[in-house]
N, C-alpha and C. Protein backbone atom coordinates (compact mmCIF):
# COMPACT_ATOMS: atom_id res chain seq x y z
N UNK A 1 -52.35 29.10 72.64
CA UNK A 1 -51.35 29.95 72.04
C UNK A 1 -50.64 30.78 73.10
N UNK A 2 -51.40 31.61 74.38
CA UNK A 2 -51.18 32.36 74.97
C UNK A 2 -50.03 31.26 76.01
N UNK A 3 -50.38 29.90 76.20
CA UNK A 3 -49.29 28.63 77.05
C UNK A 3 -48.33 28.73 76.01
N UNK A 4 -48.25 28.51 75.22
CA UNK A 4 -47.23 28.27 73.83
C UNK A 4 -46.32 29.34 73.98
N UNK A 5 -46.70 30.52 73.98
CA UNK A 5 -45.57 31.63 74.24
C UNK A 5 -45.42 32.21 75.08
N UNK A 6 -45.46 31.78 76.58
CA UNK A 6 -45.04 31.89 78.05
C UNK A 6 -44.07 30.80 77.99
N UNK A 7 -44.53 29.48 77.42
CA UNK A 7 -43.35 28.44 77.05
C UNK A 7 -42.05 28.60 76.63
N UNK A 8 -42.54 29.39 75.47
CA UNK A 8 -41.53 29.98 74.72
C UNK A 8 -40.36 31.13 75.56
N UNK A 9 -41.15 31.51 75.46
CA UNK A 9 -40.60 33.01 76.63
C UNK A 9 -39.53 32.72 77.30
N UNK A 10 -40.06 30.95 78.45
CA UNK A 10 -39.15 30.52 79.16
C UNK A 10 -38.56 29.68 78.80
N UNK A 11 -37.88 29.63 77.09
CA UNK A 11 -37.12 29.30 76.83
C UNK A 11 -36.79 27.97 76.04
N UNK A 12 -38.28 27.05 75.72
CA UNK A 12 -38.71 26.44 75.31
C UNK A 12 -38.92 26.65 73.61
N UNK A 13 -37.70 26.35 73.07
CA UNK A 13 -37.32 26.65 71.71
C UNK A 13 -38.83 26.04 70.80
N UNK A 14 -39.51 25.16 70.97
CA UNK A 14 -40.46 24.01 70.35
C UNK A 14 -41.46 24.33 70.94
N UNK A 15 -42.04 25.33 71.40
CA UNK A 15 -43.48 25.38 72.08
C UNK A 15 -44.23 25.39 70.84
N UNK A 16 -44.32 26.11 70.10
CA UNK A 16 -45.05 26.42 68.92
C UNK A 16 -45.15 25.65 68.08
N UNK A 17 -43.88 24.76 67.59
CA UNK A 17 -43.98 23.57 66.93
C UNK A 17 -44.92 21.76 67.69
N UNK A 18 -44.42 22.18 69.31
CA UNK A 18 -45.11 21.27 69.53
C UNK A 18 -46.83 21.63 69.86
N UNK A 19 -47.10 22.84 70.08
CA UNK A 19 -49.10 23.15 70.52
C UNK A 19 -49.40 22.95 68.79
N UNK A 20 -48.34 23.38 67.83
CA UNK A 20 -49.02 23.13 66.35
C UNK A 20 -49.28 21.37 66.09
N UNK A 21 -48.55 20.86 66.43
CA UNK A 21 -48.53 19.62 65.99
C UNK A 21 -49.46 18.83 66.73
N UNK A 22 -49.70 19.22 68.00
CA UNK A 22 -50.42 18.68 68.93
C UNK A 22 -52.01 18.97 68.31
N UNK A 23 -52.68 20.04 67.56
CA UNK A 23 -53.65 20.32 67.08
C UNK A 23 -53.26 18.94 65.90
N UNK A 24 -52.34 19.23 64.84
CA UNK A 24 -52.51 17.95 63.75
C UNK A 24 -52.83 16.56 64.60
N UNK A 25 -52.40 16.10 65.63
CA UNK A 25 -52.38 15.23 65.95
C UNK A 25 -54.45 14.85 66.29
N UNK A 26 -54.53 15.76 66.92
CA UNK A 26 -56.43 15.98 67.33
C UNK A 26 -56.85 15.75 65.99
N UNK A 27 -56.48 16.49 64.80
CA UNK A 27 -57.44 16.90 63.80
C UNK A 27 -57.19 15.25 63.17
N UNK A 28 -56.37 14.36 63.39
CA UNK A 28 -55.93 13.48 62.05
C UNK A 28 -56.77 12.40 63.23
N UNK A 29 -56.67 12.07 64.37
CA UNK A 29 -57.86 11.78 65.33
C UNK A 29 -59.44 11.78 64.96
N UNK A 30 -59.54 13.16 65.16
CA UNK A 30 -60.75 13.13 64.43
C UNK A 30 -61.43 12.92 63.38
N UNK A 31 -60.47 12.72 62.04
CA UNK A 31 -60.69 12.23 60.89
C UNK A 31 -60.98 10.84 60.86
N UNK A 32 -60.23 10.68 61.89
CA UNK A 32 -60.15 8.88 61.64
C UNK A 32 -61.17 7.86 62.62
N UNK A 33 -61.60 9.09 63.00
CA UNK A 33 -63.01 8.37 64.64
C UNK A 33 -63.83 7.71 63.42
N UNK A 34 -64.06 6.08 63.92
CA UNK A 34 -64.52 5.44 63.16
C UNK A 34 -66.61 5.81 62.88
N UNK A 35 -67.11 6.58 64.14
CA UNK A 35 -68.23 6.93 63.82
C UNK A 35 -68.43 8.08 62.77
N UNK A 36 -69.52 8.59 62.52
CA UNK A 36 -69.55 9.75 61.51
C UNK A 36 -69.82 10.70 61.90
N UNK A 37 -69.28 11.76 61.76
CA UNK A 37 -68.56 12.70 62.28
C UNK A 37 -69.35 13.80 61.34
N UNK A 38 -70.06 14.97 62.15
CA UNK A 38 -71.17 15.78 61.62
C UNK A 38 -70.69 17.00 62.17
N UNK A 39 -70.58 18.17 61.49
CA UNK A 39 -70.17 18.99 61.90
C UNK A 39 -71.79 20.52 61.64
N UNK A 40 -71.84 21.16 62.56
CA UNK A 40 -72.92 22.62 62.91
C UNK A 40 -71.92 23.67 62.87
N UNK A 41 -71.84 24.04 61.83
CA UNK A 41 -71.05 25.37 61.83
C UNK A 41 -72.10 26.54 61.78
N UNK A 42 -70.98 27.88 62.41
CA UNK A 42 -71.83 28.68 62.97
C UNK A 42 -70.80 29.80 63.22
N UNK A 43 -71.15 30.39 62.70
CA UNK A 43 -70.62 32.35 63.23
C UNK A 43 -69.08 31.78 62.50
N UNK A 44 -68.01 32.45 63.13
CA UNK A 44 -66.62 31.81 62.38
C UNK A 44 -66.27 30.96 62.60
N UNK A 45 -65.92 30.53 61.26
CA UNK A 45 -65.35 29.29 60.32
C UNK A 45 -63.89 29.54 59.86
N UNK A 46 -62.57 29.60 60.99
CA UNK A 46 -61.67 30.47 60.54
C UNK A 46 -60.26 29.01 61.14
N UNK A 47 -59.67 29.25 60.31
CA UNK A 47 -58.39 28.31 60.69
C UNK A 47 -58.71 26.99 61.17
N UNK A 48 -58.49 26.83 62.88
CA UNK A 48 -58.70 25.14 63.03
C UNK A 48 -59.99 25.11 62.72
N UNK A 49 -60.97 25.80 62.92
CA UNK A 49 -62.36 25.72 62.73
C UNK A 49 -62.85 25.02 61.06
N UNK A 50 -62.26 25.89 60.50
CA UNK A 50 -62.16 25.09 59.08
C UNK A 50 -61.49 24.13 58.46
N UNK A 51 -60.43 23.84 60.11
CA UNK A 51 -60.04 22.31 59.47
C UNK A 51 -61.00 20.65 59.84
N UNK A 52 -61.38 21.33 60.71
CA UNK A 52 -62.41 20.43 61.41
C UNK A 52 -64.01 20.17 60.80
N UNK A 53 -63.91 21.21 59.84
CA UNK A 53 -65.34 21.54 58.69
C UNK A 53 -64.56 20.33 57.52
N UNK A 54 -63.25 20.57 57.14
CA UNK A 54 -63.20 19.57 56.07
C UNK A 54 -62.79 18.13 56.68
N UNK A 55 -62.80 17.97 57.53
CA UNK A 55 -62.48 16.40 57.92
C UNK A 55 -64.00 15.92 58.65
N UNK A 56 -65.06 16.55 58.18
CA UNK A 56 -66.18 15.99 59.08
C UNK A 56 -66.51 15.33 57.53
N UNK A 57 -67.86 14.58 58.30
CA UNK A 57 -68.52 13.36 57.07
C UNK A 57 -69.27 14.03 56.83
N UNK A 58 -70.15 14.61 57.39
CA UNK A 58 -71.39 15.93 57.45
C UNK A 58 -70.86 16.77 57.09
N UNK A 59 -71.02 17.96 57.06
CA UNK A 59 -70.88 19.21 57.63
C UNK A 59 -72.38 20.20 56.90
N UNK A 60 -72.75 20.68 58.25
CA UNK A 60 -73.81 21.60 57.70
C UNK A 60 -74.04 22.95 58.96
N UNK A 61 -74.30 23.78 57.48
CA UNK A 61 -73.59 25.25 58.44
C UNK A 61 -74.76 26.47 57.93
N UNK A 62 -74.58 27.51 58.98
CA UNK A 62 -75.69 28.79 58.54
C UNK A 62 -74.98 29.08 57.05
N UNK A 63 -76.35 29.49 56.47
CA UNK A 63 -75.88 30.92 55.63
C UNK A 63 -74.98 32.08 56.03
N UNK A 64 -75.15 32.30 57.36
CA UNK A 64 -74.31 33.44 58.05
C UNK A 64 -72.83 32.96 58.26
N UNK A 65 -72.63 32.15 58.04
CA UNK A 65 -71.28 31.39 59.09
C UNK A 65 -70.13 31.95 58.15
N UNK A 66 -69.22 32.54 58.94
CA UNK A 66 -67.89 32.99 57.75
C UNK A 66 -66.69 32.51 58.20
N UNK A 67 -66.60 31.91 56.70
CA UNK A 67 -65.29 30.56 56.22
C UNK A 67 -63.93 31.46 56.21
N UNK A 68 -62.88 31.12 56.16
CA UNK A 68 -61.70 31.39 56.01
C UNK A 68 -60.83 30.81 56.45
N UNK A 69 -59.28 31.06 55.87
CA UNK A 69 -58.13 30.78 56.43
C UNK A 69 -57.35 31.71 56.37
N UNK A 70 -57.49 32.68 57.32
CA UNK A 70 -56.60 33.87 57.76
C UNK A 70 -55.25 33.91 58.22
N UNK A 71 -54.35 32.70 57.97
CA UNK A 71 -53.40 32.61 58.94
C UNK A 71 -52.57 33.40 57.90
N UNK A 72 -52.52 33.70 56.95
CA UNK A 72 -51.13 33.83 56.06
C UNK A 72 -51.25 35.51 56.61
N UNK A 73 -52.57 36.05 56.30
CA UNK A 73 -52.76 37.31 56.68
C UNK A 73 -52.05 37.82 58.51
N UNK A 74 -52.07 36.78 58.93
CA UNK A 74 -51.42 37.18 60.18
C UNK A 74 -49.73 36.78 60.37
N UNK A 75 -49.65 36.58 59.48
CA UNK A 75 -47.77 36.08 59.16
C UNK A 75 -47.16 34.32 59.58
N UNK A 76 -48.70 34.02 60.18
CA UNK A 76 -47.93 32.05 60.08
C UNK A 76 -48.81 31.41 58.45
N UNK A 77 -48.93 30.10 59.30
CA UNK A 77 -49.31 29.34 57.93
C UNK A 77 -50.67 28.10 58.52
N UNK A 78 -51.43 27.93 57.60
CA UNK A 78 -52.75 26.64 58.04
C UNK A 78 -51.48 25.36 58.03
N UNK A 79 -50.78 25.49 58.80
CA UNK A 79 -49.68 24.11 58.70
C UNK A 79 -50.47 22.57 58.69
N UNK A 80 -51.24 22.50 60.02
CA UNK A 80 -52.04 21.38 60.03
C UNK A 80 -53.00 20.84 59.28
N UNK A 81 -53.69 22.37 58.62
CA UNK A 81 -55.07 21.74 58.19
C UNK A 81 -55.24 21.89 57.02
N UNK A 82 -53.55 22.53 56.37
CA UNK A 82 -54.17 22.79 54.54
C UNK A 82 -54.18 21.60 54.24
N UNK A 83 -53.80 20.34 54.67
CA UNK A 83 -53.31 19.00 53.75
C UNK A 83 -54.77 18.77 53.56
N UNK A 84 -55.51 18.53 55.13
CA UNK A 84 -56.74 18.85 55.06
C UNK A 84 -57.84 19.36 53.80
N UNK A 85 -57.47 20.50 54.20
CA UNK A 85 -58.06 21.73 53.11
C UNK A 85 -58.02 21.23 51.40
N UNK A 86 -56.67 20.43 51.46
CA UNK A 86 -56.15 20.06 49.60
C UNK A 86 -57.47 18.85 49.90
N UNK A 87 -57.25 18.10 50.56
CA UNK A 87 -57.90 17.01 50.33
C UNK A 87 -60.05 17.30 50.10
N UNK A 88 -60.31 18.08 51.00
CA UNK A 88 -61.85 18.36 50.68
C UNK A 88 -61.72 18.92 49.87
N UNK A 89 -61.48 19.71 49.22
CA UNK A 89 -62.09 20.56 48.09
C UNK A 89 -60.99 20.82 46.66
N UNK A 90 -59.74 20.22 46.90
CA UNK A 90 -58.74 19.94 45.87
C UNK A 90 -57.76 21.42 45.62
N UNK A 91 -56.25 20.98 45.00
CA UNK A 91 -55.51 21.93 45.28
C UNK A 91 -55.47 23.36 44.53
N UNK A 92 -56.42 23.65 43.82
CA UNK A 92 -56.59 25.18 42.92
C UNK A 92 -57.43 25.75 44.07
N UNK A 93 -58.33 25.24 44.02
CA UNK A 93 -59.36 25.95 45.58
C UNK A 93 -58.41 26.33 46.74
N UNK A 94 -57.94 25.16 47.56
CA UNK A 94 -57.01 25.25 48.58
C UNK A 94 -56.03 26.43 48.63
N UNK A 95 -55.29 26.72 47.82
CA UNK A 95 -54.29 27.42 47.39
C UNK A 95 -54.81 28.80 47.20
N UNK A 96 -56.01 29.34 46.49
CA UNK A 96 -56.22 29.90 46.59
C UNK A 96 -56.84 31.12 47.59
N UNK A 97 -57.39 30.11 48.79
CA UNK A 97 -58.17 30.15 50.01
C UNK A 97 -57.40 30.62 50.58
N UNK A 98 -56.25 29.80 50.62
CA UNK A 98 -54.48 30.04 52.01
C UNK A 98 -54.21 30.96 51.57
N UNK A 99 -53.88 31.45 50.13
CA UNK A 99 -53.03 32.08 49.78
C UNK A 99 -53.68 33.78 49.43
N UNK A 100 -54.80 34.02 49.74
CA UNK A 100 -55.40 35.17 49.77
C UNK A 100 -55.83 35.49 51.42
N UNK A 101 -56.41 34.71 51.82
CA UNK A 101 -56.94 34.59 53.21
C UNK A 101 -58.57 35.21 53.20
N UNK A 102 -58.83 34.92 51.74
CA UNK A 102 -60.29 35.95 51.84
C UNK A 102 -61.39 34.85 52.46
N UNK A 103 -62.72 35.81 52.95
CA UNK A 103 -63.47 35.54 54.00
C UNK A 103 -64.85 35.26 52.92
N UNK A 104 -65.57 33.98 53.41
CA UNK A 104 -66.79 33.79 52.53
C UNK A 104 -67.80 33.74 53.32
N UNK A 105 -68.93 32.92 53.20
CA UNK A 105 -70.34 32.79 53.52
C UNK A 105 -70.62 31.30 53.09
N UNK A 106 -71.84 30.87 54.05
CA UNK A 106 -72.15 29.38 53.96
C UNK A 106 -72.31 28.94 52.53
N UNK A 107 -73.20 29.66 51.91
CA UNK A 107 -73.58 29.62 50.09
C UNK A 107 -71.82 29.21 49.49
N UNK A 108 -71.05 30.11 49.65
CA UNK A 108 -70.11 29.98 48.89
C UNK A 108 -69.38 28.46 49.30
N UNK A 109 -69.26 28.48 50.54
CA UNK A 109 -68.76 26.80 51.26
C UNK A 109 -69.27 25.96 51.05
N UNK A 110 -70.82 26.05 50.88
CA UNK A 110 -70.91 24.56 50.05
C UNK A 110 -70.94 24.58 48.39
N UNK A 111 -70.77 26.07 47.45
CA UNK A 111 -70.32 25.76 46.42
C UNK A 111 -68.86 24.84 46.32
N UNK A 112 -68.27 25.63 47.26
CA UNK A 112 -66.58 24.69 47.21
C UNK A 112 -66.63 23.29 47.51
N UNK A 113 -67.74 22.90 48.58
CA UNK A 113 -67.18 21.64 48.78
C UNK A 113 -67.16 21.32 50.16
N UNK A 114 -66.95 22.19 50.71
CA UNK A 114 -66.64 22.42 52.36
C UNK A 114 -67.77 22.01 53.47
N UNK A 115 -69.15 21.85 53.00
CA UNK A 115 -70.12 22.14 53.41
C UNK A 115 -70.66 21.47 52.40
N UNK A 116 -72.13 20.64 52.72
CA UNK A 116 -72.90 19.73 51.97
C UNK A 116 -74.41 20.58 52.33
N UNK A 117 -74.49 21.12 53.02
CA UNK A 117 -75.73 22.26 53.51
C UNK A 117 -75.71 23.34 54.08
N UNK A 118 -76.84 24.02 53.49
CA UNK A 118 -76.71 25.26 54.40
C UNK A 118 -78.53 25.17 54.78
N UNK A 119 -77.98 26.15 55.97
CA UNK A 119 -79.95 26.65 56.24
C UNK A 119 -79.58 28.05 56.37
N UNK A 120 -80.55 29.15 56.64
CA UNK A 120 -81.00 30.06 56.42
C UNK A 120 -81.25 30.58 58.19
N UNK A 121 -81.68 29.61 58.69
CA UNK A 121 -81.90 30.08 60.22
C UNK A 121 -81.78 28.92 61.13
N UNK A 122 -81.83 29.73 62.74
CA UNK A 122 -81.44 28.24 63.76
C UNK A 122 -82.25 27.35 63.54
N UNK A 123 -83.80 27.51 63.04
CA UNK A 123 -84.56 26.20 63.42
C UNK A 123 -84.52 25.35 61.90
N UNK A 124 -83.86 25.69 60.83
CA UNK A 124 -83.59 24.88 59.71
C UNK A 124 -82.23 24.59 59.67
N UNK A 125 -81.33 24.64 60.63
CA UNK A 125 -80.28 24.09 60.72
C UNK A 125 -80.24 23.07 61.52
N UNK A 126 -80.94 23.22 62.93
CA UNK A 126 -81.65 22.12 63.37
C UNK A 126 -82.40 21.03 63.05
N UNK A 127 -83.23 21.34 62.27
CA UNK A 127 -83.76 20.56 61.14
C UNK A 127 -83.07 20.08 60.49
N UNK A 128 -82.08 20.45 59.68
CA UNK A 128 -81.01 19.37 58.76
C UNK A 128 -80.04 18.56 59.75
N UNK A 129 -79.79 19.12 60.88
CA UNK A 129 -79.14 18.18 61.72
C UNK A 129 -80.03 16.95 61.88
N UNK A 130 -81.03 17.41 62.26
CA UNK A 130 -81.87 16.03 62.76
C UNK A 130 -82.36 14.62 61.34
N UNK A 131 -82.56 15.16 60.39
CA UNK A 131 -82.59 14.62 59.05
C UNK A 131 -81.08 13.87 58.73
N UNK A 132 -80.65 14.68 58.92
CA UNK A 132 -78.65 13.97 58.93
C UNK A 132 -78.90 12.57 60.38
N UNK A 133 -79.38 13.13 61.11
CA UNK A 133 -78.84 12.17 62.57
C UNK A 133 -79.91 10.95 62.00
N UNK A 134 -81.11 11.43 61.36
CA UNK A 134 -82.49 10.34 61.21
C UNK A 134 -81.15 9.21 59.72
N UNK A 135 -80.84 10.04 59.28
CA UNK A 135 -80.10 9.34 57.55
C UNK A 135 -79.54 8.30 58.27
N UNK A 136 -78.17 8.72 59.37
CA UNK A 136 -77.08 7.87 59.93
C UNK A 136 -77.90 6.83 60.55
N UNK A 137 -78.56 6.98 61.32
CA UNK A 137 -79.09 6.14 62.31
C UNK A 137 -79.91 4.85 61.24
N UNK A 138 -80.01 4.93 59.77
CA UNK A 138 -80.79 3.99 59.04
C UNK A 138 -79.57 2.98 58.67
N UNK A 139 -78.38 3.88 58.65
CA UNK A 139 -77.19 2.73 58.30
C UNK A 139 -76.79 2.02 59.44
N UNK A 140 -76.01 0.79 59.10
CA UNK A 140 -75.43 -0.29 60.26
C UNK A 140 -74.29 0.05 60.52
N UNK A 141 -74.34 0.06 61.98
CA UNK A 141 -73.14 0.83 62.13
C UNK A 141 -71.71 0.62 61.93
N UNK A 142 -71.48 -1.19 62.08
CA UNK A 142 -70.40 -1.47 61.47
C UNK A 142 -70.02 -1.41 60.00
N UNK A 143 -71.28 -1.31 59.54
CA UNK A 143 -71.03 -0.98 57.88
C UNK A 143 -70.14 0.19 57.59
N UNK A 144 -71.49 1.64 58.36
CA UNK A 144 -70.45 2.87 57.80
C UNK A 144 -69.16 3.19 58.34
N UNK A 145 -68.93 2.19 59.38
CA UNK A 145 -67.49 2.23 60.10
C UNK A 145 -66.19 1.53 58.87
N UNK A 146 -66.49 0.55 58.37
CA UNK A 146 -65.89 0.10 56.79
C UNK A 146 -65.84 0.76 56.26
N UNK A 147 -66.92 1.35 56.02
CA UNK A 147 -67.40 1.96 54.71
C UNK A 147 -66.32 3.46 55.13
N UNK A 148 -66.66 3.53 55.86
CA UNK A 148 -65.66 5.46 56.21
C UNK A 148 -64.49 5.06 56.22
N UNK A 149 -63.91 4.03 56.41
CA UNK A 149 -62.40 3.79 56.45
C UNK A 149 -62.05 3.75 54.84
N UNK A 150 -62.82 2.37 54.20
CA UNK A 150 -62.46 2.55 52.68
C UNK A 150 -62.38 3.83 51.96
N UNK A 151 -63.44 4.85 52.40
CA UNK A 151 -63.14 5.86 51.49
C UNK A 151 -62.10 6.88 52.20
N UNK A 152 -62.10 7.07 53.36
CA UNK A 152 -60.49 7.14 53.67
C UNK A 152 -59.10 6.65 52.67
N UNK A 153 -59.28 5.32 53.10
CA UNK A 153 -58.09 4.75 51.99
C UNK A 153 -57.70 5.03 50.73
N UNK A 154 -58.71 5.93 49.84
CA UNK A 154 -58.79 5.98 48.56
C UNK A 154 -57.45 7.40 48.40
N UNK A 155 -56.42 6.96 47.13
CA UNK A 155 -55.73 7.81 46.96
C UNK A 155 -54.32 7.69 48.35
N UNK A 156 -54.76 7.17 49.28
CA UNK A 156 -53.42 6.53 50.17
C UNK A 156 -52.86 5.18 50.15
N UNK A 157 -53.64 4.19 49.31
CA UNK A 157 -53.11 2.93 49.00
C UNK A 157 -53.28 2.80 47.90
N UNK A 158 -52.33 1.62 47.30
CA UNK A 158 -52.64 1.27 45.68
C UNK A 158 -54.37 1.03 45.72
N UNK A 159 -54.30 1.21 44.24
CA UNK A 159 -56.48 0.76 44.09
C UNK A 159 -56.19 -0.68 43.69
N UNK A 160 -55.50 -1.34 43.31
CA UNK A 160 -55.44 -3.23 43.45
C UNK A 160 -55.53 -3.50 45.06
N UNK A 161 -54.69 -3.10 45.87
CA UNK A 161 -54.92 -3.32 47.34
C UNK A 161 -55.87 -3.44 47.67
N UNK A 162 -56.48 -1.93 47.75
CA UNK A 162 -57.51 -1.05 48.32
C UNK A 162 -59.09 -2.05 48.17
N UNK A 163 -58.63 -2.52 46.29
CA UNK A 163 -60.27 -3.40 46.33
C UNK A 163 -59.99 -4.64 46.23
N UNK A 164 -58.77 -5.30 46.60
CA UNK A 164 -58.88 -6.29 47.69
C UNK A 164 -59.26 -6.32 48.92
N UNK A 165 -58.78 -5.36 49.73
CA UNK A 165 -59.54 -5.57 50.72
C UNK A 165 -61.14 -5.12 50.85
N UNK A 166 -61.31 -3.98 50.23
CA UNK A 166 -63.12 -4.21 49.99
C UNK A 166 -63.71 -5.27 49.79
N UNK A 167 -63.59 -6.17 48.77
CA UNK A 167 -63.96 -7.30 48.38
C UNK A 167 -63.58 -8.07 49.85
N UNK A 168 -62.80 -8.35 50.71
CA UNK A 168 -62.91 -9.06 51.75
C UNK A 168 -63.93 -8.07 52.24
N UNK A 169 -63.82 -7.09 52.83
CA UNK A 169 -64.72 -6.35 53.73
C UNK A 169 -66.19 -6.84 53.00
N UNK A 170 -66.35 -6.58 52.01
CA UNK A 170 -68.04 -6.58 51.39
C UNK A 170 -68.31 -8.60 52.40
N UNK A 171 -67.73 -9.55 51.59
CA UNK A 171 -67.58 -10.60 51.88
C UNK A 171 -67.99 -10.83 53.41
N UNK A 172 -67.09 -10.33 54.26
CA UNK A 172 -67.11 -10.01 55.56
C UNK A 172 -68.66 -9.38 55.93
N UNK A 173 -69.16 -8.46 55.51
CA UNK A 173 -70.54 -7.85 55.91
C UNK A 173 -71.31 -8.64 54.92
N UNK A 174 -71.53 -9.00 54.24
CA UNK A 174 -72.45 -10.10 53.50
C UNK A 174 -72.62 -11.30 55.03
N UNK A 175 -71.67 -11.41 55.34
CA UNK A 175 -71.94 -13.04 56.39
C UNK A 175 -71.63 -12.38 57.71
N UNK A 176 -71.71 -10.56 58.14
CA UNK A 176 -71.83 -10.63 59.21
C UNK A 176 -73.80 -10.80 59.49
N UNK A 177 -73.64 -10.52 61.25
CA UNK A 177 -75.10 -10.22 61.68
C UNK A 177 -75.49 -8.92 61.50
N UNK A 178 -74.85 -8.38 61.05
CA UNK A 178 -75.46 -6.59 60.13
C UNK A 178 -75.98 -7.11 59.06
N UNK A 179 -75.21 -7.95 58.42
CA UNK A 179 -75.89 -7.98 57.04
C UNK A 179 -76.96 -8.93 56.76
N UNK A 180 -77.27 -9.95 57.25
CA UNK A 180 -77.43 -10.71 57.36
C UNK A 180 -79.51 -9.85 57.94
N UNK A 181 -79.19 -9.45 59.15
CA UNK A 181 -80.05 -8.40 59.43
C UNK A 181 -80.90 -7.33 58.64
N UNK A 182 -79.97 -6.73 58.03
CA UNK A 182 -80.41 -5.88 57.19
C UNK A 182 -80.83 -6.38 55.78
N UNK A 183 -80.45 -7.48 54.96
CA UNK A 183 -81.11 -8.19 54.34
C UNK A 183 -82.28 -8.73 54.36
N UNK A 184 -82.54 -9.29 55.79
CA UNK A 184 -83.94 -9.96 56.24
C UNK A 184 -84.49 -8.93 56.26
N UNK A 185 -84.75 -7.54 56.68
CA UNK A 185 -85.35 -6.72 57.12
C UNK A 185 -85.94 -5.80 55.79
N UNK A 186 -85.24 -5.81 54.67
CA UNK A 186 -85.60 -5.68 53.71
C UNK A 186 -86.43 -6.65 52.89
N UNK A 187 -85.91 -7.92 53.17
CA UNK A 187 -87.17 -9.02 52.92
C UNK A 187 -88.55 -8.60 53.10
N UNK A 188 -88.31 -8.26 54.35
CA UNK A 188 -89.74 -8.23 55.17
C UNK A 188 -90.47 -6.67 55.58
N UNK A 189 -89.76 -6.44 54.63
CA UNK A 189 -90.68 -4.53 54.55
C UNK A 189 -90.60 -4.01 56.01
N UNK A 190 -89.43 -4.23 56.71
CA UNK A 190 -89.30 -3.76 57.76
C UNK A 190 -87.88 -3.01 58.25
N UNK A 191 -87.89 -2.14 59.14
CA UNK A 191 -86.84 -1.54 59.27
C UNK A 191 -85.65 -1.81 60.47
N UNK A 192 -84.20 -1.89 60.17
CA UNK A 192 -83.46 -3.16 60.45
C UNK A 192 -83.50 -2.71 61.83
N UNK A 193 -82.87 -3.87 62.56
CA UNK A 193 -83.10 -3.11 64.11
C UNK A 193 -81.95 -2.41 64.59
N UNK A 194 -81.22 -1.92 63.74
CA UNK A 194 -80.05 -0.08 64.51
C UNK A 194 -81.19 1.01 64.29
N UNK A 195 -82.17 0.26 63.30
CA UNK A 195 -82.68 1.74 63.19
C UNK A 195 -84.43 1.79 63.33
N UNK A 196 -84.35 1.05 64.70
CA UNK A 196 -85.83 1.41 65.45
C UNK A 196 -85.85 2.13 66.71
């Protein structure tokens, strides 16, 4: 921000539009990183911070951690990350969040949506991380790489499309060596090999 308006200063009409856009550009990046994407929230949870809480696959955060979107209170706007924001937790919540700028607690973030856990202290937040990392590590990885894109897709393509191509994708992992793998391995009361 502090480059953005020395930019500006010198005269650079678009500094602000371009360091803003340059964050959308990271955040819609990170949404779309085909691994799964776990987020440790902690202390403030305020603007990009909370846009990066609703585009994770995870997210698990203290009881202490405080949520918000303060920007309106400071005279700009969550430009990048309300679309964000509409999309995790839907547009009565959203709207209301931006449009007050009030400040919550982990409890309340995963009532909304924002957050799938909370712990209480560092070594049970640690603990749910590691239970999260033990969960991922049981799936194949090209699976949840499909699998995170399809539910991506949902609500951005027609749903005739959308489960056409699932139906190829399923098809596709039925006769890859993931599946194929992970089938046998269930045969055989054993656990597949991503996740030994």
């Amino acid at each position: 921000m502090a480059g953005a308006r020395q930019q500006a200063a010198s005269g650079d009409g678009d500094a602000f539009q371009k360091l803003n856009r340059r964050f959308g550009e990271m955040i819609t990046a990170a949404n779309h990183q085909p691994q799964v994407l776990i987020t440790v929230l902690e202390g403030a949870v305020l603007g990009g911070g909370f846009g990066l809480a609703c585009i994770s696959d995870v997210a698990l955060a203290h009881t202490g951690a405080t949520f918000g979107l303060p920007e309106t209170g400071l005279g700009v706007i969550p430009a990048q990350i309300a679309p964000f924001v509409v999309e995790r937790i839907g547009l009565t919540q959203a709207r209301r969040l931006a449009l007050t700028g009030i400040r919550f607690q982990g409890e309340e973030a995963r009532r909304l949506g924002i957050v799938h856990e909370v712990a209480t202290d560092a070594d049970a937040l640690e603990a749910l991380l590691e239970d999260t990392l033990k969960a991922v590590r049981k799936c194949a990885p090209h699976a949840n790489r499909v699998t995170k894109q399809l539910v991506l897709d949902v609500g951005h393509q027609p749903m005739e499309a959308l489960l056409d191509q699932a139906a190829k994708d399923f098809a596709a992992a039925v006769n890859s060596e993931e599946g194929q793998e992970g089938t046998m391995a269930f045969v055989q009361k054993r656990p597949a090999k991503w996740n030994q």
